[in-house]
C-alpha atoms as a PDB file:
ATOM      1  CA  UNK A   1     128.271 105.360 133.063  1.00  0.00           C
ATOM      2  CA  UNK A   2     128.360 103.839 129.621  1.00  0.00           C
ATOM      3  CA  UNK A   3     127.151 100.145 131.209  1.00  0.00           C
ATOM      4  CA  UNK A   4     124.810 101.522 133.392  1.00  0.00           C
ATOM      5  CA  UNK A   5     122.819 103.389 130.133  1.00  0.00           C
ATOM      6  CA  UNK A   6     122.761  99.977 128.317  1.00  0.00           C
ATOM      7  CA  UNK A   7     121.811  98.445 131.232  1.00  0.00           C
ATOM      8  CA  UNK A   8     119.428 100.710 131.400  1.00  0.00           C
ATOM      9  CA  UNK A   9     117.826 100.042 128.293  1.00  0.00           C
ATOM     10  CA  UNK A  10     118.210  96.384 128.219  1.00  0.00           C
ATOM     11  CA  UNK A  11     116.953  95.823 131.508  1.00  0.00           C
ATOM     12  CA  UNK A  12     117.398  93.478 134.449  1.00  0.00           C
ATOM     13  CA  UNK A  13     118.646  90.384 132.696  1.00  0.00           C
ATOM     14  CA  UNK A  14     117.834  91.550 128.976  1.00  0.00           C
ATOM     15  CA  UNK A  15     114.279  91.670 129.080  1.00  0.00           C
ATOM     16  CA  UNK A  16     113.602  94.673 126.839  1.00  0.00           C
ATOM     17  CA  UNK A  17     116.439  93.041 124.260  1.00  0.00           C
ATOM     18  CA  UNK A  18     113.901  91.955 121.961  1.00  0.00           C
ATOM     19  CA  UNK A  19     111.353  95.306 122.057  1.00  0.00           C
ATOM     20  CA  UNK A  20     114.864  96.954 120.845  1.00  0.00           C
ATOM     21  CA  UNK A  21     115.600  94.629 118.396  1.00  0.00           C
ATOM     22  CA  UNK A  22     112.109  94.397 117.086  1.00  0.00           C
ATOM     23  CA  UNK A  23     111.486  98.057 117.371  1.00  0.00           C
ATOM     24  CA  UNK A  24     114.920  99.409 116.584  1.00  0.00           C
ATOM     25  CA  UNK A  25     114.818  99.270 113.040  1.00  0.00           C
ATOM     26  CA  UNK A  26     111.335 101.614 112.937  1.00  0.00           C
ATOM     27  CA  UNK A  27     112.509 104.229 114.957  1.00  0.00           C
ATOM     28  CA  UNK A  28     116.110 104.147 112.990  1.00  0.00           C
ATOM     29  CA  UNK A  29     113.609 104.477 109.696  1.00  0.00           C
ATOM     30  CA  UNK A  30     111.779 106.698 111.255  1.00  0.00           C
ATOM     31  CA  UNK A  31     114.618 109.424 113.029  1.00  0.00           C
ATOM     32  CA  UNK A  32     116.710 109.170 109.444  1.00  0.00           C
ATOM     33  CA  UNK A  33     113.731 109.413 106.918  1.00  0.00           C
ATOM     34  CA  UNK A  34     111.234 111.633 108.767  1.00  0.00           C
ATOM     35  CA  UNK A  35     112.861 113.850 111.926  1.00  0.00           C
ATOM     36  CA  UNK A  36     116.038 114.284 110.378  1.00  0.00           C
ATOM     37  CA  UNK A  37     114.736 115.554 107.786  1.00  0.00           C
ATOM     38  CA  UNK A  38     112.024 118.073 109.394  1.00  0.00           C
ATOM     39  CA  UNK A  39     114.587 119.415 111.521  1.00  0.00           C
ATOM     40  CA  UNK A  40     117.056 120.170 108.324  1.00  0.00           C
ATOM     41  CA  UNK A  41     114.221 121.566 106.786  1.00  0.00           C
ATOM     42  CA  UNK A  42     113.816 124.459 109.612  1.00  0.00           C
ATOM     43  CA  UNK A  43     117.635 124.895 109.855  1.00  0.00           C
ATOM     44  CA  UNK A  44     117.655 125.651 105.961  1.00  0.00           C
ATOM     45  CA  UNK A  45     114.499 128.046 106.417  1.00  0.00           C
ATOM     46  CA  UNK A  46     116.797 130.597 108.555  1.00  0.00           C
ATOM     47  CA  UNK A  47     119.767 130.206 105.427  1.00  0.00           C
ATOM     48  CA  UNK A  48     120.143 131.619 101.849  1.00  0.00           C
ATOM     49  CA  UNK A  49     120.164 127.837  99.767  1.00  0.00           C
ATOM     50  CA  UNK A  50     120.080 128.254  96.275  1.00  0.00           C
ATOM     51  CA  UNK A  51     121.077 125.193  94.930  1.00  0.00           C
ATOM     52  CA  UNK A  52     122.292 124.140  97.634  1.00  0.00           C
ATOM     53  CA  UNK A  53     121.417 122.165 101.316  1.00  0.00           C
ATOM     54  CA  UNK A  54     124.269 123.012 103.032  1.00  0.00           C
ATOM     55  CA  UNK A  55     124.406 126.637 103.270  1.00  0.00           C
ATOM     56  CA  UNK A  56     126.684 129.392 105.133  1.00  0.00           C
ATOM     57  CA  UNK A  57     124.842 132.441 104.414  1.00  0.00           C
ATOM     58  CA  UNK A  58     122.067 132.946 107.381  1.00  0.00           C
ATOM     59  CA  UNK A  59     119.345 135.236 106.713  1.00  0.00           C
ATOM     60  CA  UNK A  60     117.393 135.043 109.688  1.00  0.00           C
ATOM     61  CA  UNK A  61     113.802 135.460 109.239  1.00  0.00           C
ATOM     62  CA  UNK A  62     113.917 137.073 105.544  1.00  0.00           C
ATOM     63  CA  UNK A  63     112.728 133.880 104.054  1.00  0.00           C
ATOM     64  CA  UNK A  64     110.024 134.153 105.722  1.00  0.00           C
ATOM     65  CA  UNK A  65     108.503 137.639 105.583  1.00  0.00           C
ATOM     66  CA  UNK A  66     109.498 136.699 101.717  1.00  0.00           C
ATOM     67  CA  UNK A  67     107.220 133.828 101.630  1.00  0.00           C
ATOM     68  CA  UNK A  68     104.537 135.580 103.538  1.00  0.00           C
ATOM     69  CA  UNK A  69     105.081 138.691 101.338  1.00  0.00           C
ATOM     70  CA  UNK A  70     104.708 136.462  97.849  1.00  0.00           C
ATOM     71  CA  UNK A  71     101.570 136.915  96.122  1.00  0.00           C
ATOM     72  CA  UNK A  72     101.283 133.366  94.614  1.00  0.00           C
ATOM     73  CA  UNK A  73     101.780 131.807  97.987  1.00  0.00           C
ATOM     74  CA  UNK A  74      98.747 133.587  99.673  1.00  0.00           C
ATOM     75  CA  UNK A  75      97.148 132.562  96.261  1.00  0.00           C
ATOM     76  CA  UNK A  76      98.225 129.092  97.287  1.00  0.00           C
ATOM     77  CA  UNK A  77      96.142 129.000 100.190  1.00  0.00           C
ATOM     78  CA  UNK A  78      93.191 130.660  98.989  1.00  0.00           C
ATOM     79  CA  UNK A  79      93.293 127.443  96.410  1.00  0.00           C
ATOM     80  CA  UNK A  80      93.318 125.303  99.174  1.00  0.00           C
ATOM     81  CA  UNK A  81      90.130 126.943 101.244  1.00  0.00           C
ATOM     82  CA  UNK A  82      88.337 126.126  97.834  1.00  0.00           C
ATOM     83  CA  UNK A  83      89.369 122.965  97.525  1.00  0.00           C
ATOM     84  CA  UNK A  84      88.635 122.174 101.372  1.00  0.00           C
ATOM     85  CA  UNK A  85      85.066 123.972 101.064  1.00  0.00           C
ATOM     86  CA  UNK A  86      84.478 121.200  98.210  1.00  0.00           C
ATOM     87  CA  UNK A  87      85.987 118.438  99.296  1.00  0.00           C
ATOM     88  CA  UNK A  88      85.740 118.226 103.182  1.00  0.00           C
ATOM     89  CA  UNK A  89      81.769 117.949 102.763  1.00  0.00           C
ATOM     90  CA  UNK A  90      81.280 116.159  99.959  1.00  0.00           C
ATOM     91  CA  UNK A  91      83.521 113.580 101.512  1.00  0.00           C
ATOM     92  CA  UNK A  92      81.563 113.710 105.143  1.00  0.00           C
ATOM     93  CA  UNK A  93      78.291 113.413 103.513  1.00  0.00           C
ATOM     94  CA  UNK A  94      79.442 110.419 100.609  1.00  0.00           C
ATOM     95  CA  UNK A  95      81.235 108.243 103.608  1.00  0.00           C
ATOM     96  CA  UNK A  96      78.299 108.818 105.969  1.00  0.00           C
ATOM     97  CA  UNK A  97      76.037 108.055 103.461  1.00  0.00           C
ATOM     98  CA  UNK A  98      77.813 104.927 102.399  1.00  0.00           C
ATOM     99  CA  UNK A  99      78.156 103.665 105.872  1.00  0.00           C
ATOM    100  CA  UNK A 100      74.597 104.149 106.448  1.00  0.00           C
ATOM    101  CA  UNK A 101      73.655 101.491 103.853  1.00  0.00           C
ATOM    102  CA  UNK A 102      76.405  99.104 104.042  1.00  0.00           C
ATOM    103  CA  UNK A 103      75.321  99.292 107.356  1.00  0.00           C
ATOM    104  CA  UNK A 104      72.032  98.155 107.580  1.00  0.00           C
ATOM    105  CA  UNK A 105      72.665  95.330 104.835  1.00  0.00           C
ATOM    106  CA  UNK A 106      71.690  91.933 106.091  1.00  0.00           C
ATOM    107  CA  UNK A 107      73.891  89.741 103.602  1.00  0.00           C
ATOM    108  CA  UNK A 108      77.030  90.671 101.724  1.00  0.00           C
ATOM    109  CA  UNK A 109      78.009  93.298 103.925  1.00  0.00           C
ATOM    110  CA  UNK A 110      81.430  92.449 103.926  1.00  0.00           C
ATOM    111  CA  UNK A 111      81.414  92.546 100.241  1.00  0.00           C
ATOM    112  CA  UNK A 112      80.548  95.902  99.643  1.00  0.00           C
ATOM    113  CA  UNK A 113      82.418  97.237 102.509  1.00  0.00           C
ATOM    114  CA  UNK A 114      85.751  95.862 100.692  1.00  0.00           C
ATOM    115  CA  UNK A 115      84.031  97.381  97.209  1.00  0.00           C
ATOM    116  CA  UNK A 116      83.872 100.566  98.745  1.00  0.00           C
ATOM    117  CA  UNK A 117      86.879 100.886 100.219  1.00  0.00           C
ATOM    118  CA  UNK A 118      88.573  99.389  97.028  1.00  0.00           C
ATOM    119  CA  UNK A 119      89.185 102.746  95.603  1.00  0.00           C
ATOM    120  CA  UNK A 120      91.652 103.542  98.343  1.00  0.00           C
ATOM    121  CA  UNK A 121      94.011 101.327  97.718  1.00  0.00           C
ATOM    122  CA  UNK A 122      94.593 103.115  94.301  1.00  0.00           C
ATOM    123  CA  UNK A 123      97.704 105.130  93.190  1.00  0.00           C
ATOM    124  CA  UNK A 124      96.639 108.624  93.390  1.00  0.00           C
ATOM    125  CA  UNK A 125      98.944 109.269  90.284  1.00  0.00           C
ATOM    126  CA  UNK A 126      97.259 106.180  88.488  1.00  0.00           C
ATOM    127  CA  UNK A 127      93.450 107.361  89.707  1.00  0.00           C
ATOM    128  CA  UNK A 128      94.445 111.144  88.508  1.00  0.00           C
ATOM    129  CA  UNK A 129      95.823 110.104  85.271  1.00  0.00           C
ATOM    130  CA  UNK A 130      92.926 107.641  84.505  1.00  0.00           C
ATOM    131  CA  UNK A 131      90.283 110.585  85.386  1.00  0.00           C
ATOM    132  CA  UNK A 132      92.702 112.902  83.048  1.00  0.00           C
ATOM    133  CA  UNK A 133      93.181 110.683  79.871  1.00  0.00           C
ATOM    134  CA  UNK A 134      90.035 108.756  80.116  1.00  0.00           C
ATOM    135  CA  UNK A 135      86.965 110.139  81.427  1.00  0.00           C
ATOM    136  CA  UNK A 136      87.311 113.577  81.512  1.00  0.00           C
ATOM    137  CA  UNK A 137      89.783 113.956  78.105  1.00  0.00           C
ATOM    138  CA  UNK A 138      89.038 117.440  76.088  1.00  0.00           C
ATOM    139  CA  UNK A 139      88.050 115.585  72.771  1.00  0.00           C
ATOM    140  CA  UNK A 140      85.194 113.690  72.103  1.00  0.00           C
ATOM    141  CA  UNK A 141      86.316 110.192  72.865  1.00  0.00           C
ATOM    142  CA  UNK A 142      86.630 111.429  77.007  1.00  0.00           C
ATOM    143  CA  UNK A 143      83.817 109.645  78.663  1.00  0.00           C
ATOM    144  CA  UNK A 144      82.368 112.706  80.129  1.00  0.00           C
ATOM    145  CA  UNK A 145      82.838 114.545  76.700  1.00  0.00           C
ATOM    146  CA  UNK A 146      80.626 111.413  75.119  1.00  0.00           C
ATOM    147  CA  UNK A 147      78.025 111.209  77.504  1.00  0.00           C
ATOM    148  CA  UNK A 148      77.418 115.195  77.001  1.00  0.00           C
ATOM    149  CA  UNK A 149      77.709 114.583  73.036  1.00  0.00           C
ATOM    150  CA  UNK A 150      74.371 111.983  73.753  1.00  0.00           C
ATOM    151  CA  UNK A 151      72.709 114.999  74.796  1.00  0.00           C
ATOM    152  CA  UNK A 152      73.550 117.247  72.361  1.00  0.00           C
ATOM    153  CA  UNK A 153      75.674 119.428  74.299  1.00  0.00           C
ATOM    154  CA  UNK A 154      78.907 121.233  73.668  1.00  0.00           C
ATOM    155  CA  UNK A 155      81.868 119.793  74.552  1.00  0.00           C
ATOM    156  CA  UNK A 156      84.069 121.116  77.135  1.00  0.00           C
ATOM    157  CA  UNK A 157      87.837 121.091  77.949  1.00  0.00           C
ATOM    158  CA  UNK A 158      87.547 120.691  81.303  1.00  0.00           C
ATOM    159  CA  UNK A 159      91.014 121.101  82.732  1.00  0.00           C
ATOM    160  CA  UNK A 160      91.677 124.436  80.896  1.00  0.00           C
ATOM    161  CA  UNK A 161      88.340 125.537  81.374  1.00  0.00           C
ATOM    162  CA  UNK A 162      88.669 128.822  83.805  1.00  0.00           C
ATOM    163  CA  UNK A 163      85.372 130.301  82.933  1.00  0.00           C
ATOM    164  CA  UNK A 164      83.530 128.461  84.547  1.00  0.00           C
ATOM    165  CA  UNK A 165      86.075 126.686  86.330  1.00  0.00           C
ATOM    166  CA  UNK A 166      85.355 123.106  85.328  1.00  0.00           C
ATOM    167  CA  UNK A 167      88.775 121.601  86.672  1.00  0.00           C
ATOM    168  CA  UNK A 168      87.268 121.443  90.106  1.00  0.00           C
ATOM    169  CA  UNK A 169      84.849 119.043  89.150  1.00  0.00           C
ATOM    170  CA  UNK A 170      87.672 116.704  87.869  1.00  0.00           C
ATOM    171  CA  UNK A 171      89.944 117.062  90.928  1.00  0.00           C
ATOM    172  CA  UNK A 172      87.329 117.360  93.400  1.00  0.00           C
ATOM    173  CA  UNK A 173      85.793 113.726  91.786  1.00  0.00           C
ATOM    174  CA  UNK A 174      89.178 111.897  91.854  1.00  0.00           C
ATOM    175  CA  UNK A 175      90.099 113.049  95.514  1.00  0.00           C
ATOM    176  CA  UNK A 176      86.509 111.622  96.193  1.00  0.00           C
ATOM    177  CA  UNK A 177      86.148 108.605  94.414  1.00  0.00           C
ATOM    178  CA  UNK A 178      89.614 107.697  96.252  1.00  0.00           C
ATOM    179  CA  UNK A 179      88.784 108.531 100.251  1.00  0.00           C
ATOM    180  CA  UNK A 180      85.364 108.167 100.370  1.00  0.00           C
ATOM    181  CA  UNK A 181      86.073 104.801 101.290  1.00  0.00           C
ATOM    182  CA  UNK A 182      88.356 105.296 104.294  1.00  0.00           C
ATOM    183  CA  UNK A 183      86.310 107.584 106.178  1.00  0.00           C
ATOM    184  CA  UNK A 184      83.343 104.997 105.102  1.00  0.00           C
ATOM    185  CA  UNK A 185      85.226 102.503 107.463  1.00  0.00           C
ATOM    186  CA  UNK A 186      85.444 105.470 110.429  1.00  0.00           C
ATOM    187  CA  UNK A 187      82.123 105.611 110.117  1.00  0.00           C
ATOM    188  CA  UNK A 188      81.149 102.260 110.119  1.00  0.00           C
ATOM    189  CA  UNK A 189      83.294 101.405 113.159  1.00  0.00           C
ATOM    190  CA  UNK A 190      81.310 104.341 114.814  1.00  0.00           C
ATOM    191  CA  UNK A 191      78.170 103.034 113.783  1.00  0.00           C
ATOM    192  CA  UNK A 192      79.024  99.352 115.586  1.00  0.00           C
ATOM    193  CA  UNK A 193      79.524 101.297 118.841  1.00  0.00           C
ATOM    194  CA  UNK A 194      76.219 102.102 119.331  1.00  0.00           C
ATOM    195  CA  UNK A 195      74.043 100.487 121.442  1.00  0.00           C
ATOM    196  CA  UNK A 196      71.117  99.179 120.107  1.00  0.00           C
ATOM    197  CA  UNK A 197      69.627  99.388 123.177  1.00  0.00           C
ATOM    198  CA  UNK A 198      69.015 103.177 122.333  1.00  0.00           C
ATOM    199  CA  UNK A 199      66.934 102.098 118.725  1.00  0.00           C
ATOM    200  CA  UNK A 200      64.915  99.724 120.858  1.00  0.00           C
ATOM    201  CA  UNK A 201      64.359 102.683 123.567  1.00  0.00           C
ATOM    202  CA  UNK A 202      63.610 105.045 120.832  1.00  0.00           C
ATOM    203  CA  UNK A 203      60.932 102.482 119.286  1.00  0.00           C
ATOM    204  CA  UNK A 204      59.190 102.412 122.497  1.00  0.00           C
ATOM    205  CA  UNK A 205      59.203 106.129 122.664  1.00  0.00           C
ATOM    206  CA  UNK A 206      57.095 105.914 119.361  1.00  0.00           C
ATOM    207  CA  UNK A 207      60.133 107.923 117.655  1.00  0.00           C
ATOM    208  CA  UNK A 208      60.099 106.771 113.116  1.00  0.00           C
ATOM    209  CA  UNK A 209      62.386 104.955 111.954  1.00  0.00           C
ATOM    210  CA  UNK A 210      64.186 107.167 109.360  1.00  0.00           C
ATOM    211  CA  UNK A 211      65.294 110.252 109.616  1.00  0.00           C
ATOM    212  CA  UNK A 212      63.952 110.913 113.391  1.00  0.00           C
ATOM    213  CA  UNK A 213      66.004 107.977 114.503  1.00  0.00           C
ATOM    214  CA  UNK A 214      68.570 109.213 113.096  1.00  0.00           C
ATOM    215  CA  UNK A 215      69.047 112.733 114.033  1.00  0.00           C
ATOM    216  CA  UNK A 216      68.543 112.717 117.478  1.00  0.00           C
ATOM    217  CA  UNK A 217      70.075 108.963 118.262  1.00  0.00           C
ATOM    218  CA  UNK A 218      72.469 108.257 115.308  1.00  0.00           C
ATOM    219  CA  UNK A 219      73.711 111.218 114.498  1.00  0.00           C
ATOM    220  CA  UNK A 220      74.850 112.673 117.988  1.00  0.00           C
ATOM    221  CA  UNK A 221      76.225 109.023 118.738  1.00  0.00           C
ATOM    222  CA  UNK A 222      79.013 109.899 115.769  1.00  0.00           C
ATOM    223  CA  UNK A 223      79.850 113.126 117.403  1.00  0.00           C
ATOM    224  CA  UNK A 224      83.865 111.957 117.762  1.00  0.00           C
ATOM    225  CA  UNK A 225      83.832 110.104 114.919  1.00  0.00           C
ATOM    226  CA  UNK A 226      82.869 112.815 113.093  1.00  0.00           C
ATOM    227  CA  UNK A 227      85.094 115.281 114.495  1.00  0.00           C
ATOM    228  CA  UNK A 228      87.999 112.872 114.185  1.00  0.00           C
ATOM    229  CA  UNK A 229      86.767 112.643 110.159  1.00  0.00           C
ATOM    230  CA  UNK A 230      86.809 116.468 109.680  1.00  0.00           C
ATOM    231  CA  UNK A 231      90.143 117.065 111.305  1.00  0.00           C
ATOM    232  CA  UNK A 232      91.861 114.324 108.758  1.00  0.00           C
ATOM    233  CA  UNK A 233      89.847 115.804 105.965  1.00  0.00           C
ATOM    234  CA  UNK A 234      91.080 119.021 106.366  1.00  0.00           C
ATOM    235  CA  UNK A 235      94.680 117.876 107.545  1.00  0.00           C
ATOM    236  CA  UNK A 236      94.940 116.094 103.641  1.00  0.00           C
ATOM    237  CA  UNK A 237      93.451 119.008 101.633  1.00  0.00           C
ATOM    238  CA  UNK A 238      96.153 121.093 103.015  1.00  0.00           C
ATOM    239  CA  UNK A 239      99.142 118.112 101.745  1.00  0.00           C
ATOM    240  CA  UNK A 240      96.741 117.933  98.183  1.00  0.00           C
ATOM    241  CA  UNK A 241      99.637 117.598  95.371  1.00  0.00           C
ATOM    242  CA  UNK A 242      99.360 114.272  93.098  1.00  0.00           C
ATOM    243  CA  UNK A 243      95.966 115.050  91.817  1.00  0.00           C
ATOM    244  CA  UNK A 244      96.678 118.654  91.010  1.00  0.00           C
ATOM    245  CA  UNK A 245     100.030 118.251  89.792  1.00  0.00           C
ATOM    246  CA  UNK A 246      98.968 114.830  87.577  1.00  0.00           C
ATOM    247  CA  UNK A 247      95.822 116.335  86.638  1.00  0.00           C
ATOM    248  CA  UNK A 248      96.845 119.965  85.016  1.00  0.00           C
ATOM    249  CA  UNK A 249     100.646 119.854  84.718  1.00  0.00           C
ATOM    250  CA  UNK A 250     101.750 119.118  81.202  1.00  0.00           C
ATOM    251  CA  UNK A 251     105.254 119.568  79.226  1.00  0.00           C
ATOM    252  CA  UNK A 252     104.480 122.983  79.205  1.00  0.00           C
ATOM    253  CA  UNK A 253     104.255 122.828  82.871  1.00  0.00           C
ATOM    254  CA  UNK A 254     101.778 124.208  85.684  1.00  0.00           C
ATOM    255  CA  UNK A 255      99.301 126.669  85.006  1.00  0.00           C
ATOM    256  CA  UNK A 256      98.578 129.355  86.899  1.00  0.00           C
ATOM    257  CA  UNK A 257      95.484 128.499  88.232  1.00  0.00           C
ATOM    258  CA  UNK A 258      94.398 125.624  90.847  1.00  0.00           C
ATOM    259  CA  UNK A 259      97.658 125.491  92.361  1.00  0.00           C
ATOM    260  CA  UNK A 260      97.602 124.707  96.302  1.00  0.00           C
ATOM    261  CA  UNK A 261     100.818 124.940  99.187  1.00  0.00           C
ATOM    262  CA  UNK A 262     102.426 121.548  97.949  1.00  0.00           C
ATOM    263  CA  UNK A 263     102.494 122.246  94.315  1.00  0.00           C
ATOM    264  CA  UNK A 264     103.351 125.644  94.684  1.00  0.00           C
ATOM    265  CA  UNK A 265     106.474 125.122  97.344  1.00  0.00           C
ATOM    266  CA  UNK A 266     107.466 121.954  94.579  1.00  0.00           C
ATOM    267  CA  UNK A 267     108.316 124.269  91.780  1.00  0.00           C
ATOM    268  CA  UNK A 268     110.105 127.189  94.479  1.00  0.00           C
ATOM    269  CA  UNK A 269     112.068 124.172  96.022  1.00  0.00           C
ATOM    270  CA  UNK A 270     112.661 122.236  92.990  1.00  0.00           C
ATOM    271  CA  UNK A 271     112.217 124.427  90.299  1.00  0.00           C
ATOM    272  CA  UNK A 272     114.630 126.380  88.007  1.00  0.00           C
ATOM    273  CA  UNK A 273     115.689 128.590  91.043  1.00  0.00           C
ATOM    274  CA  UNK A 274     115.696 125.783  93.517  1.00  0.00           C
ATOM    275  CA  UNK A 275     115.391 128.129  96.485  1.00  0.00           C
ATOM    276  CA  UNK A 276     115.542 125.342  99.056  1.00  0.00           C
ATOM    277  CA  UNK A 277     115.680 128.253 101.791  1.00  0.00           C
ATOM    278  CA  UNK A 278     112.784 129.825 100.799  1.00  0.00           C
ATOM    279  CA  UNK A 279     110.811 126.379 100.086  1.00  0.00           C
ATOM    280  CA  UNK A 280     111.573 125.459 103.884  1.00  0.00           C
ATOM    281  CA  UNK A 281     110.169 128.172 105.330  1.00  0.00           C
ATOM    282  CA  UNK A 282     107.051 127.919 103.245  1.00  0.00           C
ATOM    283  CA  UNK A 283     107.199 124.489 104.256  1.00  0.00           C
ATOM    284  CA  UNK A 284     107.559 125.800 108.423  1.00  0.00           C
ATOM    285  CA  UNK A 285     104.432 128.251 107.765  1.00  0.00           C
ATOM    286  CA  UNK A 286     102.189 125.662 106.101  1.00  0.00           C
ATOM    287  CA  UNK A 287     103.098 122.701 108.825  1.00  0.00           C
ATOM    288  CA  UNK A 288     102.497 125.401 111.729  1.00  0.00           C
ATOM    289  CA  UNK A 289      98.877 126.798 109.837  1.00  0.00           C
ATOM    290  CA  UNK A 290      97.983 122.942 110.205  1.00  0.00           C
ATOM    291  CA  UNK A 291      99.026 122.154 113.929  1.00  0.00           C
ATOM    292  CA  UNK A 292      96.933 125.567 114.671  1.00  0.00           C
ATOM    293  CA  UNK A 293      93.759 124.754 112.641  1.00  0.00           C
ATOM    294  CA  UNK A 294      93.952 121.448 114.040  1.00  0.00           C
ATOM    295  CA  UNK A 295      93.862 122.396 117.543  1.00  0.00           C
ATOM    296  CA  UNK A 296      91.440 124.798 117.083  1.00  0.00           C
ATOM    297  CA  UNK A 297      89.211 122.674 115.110  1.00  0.00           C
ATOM    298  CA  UNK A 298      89.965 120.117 118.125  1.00  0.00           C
ATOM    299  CA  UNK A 299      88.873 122.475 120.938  1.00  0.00           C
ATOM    300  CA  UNK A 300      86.127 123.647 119.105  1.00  0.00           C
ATOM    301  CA  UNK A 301      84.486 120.565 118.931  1.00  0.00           C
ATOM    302  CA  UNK A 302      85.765 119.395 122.269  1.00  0.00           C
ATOM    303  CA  UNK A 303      87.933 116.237 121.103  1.00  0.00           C
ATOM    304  CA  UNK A 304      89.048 114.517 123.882  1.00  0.00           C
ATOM    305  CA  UNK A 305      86.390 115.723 126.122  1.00  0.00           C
ATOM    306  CA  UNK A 306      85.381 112.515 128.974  1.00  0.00           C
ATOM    307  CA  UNK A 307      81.739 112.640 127.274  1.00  0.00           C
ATOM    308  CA  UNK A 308      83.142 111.457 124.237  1.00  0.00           C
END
């Protein structure tokens, strides 16, 4: 039986010898490094681990009525509908809007496409450190800090500022400045796919060019991109950590404010308690919270549909 299941996978005369030897290593990378790991992650979530990740004392489901039970984790979450109310539509309307122009550009298109998209090849460590230490520092010699000075205004501290909560500015500008570019390139690929046979059509129909043109022929010609843009958006503001963490952790630590699912299961996981138990089923509950907004999102706007 042993033969017969190589054989099997080899194939008459070896002719799948090469997918396996060419595609063995990446699914040996990717069982020990990624599904390994998930799956030891859920087994933990049902186990009392401090300190520990190979525990004997099963708790059943207390880890997670704990989790969904803790204050700070709801807290967690409310964080990160803030940060997605910010981010997911400033980043649809900057990418859109970028892919509009770079679009229609007759020469050097392919220059400031790679410009654009530049930004996203960054560290987002590097980006958040550069945004903390250099532009928007609390003293005067922060970039933002100076330019307000040339005005005449106060200066502000602007990630310990609560009231009014200035840090959002700063993380909600690094996240941007750093995908805008991406989703630039979704929409630009989008953009291609259009016929222009439906401008030309349009022009005969006496429809302006502008804004006309573009909401009824453009626009509704993005549809899946578009949905396929808002789904990823929202997928990464739920796994948000390096900016928030770089941004307004210090020695002294985290403060309590701004502090989303990643950052907040990071310090129950990792931190002086190093409840790995507890940090696992957090983990579970945020993983499951983004398979269900993603599907709904998906069937709301009908992704997938044959129209599309």
């Amino acid at each position: 039986m042993r033969g017969t299941c190589v054989r099997g996978l080899l194939g008459p005369q070896n002719r799948h010898l090469w997918f396996w030897i060419f595609i063995g290593p990446f699914v040996l990378g990717l069982t020990l490094f990624t599904y390994v790991p998930l799956a030891w992650s859920v087994y933990l979530s049902f186990f009392d681990a401090h300190n520990t990740v190979s525990p004997t004392d099963f708790v059943g489901l207390d880890n997670y009525a704990a989790m969904l039970g803790d204050d700070a984790f709801t807290d967690s979450l409310v964080t990160f509908l803030v940060f997605t109310a910010f981010i997911v539509p400033a980043t649809y309307a900057l990418s859109l809007s970028l892919a509009l122009m770079v679009n229609r550009l007759r020469w050097a298109q392919a220059f400031f496409r790679s410009v654009f998209f530049l930004p996203v090849a960054c560290s987002y460590v590097v980006a958040a450190l550069i945004w903390k230490m250099s532009i928007f520092n609390g003293v005067r010699f922060g970039l933002a800090n100076t330019v307000l000075d040339w005005f005449g205004a106060d200066q502000i501290a602007w990630l310990s500022t609560t009231d009014p909560p200035w840090y959002w500015l700063v993380i909600v500008t690094v996240r941007l400045w750093l995908q805008a570019g991406f989703y630039m390139v979704l929409f630009l690929a989008g953009l291609q796919r259009i016929s222009p046979r439906l401008y030309e059509a349009a022009a005969v129909d006496g429809a302006r060019p502008g804004w006309q043109v573009f909401r009824h022929i453009t626009f509704p010609q993005l549809r899946a991109t578009s949905v396929a843009v808002v789904l990823l958006l929202v997928i990464n503001a739920f796994q948000a950590f390096d900016e928030f963490y770089n941004l307004l952790s210090d020695s002294r630590g985290y403060p309590p404010y701004a502090r989303p699912p990643l950052v907040y299961l990071y310090y129950t996981a990792l931190g002086q308690g190093q409840n790995l138990g507890l940090g696992s089923a957090g983990a579970v509950i945020l993983a499951l919270i983004i398979a269900v907004v993603t599907v709904v999102q998906a069937r709301w706007f009908g992704l997938g549909r044959k129209d599309d």
